[in-house]
Protein backbone atom coordinates (compact mmCIF):
# COMPACT_ATOMS: atom_id res chain seq x y z
CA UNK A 1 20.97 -5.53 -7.68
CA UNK A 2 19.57 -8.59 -7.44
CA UNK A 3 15.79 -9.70 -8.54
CA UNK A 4 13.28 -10.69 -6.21
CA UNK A 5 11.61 -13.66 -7.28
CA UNK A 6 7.82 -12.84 -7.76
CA UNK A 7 5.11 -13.93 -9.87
CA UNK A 8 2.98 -11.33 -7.76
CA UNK A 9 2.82 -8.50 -5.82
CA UNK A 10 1.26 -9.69 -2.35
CA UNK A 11 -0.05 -6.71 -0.28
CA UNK A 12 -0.60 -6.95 3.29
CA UNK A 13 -1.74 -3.88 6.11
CA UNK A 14 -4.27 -2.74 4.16
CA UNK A 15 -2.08 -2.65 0.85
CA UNK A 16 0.67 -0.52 2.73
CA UNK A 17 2.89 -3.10 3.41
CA UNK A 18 4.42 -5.67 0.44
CA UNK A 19 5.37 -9.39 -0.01
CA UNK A 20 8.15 -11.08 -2.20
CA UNK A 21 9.08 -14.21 -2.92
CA UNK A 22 13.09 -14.75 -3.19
CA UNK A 23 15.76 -16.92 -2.72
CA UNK A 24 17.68 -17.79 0.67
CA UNK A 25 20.63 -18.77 -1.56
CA UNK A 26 21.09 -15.16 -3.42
CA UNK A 27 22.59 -13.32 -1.10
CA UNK A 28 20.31 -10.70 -0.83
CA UNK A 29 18.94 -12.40 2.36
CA UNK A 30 22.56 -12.43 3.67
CA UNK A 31 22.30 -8.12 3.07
CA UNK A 32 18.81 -8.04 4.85
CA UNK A 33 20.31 -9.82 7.67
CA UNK A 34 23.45 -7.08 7.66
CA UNK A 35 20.82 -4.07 7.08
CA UNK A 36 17.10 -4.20 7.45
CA UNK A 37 16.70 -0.72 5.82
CA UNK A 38 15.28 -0.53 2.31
CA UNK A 39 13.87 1.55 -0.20
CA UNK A 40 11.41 0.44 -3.19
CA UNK A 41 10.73 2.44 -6.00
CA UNK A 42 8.09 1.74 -8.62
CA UNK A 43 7.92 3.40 -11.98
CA UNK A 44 5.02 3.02 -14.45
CA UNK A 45 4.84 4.19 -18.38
CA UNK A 46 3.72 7.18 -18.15
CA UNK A 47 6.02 9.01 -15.52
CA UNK A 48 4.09 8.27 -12.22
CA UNK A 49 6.16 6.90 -9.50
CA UNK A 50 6.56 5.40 -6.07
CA UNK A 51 9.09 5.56 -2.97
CA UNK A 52 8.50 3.04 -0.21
CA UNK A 53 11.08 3.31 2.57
CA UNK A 54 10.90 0.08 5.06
CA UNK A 55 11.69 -1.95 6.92
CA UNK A 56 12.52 -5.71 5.78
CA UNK A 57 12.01 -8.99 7.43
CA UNK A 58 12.62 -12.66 6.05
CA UNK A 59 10.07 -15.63 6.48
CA UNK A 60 10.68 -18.93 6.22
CA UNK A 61 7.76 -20.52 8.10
CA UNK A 62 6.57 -23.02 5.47
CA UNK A 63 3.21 -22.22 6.07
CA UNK A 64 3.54 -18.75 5.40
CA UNK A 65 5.49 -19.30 2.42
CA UNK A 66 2.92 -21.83 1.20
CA UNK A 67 0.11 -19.57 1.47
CA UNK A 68 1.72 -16.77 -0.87
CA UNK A 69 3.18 -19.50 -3.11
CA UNK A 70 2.89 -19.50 -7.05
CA UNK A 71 3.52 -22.39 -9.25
CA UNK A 72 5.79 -20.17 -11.17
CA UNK A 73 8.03 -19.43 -9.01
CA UNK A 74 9.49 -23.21 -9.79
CA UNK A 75 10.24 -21.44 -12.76
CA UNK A 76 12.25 -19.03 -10.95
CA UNK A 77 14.39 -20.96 -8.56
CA UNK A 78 14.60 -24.31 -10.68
CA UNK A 79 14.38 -27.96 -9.70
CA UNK A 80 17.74 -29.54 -8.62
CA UNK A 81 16.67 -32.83 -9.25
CA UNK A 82 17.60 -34.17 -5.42
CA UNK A 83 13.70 -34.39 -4.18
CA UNK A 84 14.11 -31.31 -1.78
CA UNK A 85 15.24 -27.98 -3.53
CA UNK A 86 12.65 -28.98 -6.35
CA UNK A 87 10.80 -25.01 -6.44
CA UNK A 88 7.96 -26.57 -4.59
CA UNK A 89 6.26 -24.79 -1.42
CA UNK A 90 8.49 -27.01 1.00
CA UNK A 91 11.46 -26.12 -1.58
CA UNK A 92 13.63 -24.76 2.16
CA UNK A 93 15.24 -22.02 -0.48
CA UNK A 94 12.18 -20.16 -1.21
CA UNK A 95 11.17 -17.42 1.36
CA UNK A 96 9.37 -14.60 1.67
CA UNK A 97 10.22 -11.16 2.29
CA UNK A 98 8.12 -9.10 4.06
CA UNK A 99 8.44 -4.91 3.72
CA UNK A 100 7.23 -2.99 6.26
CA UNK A 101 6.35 0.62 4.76
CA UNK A 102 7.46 3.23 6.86
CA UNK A 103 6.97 6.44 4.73
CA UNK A 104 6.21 6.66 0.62
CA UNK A 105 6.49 9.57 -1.32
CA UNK A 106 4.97 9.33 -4.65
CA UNK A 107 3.88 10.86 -7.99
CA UNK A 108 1.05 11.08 -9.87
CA UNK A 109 0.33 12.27 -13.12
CA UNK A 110 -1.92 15.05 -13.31
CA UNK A 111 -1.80 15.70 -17.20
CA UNK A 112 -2.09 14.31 -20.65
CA UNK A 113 0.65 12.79 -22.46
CA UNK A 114 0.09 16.24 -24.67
CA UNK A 115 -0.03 17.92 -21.76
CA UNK A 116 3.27 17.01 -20.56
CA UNK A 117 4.79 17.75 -23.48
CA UNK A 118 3.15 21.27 -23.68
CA UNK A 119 4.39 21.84 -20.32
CA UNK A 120 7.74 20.28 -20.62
CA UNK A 121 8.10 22.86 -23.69
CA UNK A 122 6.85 25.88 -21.47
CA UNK A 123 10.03 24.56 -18.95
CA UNK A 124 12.74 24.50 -21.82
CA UNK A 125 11.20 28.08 -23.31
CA UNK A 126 10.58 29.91 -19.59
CA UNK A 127 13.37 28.22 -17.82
CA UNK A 128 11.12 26.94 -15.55
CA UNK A 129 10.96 23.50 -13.92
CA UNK A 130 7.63 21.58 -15.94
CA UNK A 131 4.57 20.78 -13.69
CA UNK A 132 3.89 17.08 -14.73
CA UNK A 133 3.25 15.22 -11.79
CA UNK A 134 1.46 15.90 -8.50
CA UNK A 135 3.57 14.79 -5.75
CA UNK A 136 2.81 13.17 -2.05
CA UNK A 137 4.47 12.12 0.88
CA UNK A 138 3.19 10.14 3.22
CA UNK A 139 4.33 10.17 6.53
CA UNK A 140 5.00 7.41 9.57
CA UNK A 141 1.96 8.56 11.00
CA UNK A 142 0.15 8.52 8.16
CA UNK A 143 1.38 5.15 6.79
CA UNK A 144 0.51 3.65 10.18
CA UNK A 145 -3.36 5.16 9.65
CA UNK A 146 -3.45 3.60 6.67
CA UNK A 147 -2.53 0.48 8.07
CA UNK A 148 -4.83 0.41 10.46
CA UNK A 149 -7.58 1.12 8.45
């Protein structure tokens, strides 16, 4: 899997719906173009996660892309040295790719770290699967009212 070239996480839709920076040249835009459909997942330190399913779009309006653009990003996608493809916001191989959320399932945890371990023993002693996280799933409609809000 490719990276996504981002120095930050740009929310849009009331933080429902995500921004990344990438690179028209990676191929990855070439898959979006073939299949619209993805899925992100986010995973933090302590076990809690996230499942955004979506729908993808690419931007390449210069304006667009210059008002989410980061000076690191030039880090990212280099400077060729010919005056054009230089990682600048006119740099034509920096985009933008927009996910639409359509449904997110996600989990949060609702314990200790000493928790979790006390109840991850219980599960290897009762059998039992452990009750770490609290899970959610939003769905369409409820993605949309959060969008909306």
């Amino acid at each position: 899997m490719e990276r996504l070239l981002t120095s930050q996480l740009t929310q849009e839709g009331n933080g429902i719906d995500l921004l990344f920076h990438a690179n028209t040249e990676s191929g990855k835009t070439d898959d979006l173009k073939a299949d619209s459909k993805v899925n992100l997942g986010f995973l933090n330190s302590s076990g809690e996660w996230a499942s955004i399913s979506g729908e993808a779009s690419i931007e390449t309006d210069r304006e667009t892309v210059k008002k989410y653009y980061s000076p690191a990003l030039k880090a990212w996608i280099g400077d060729l040295g010919d005056g054009k493809h230089d990682g600048s916001p006119d740099d034509p191989r920096i985009c933008l790719i927009k996910v639409k959320a359509i449904t997110a399932q996600y989990a949060v945890s609702n314990r200790t770290l000493v928790g979790e371990l006390v109840e991850f023993a219980k599960g290897v002693a009762t059998g039992e699967v452990p009750n770490v996280n609290k899970l959610r799933h939003l769905s369409e409609q409820e993605v949309q009212q959060w969008r909306s809000k």
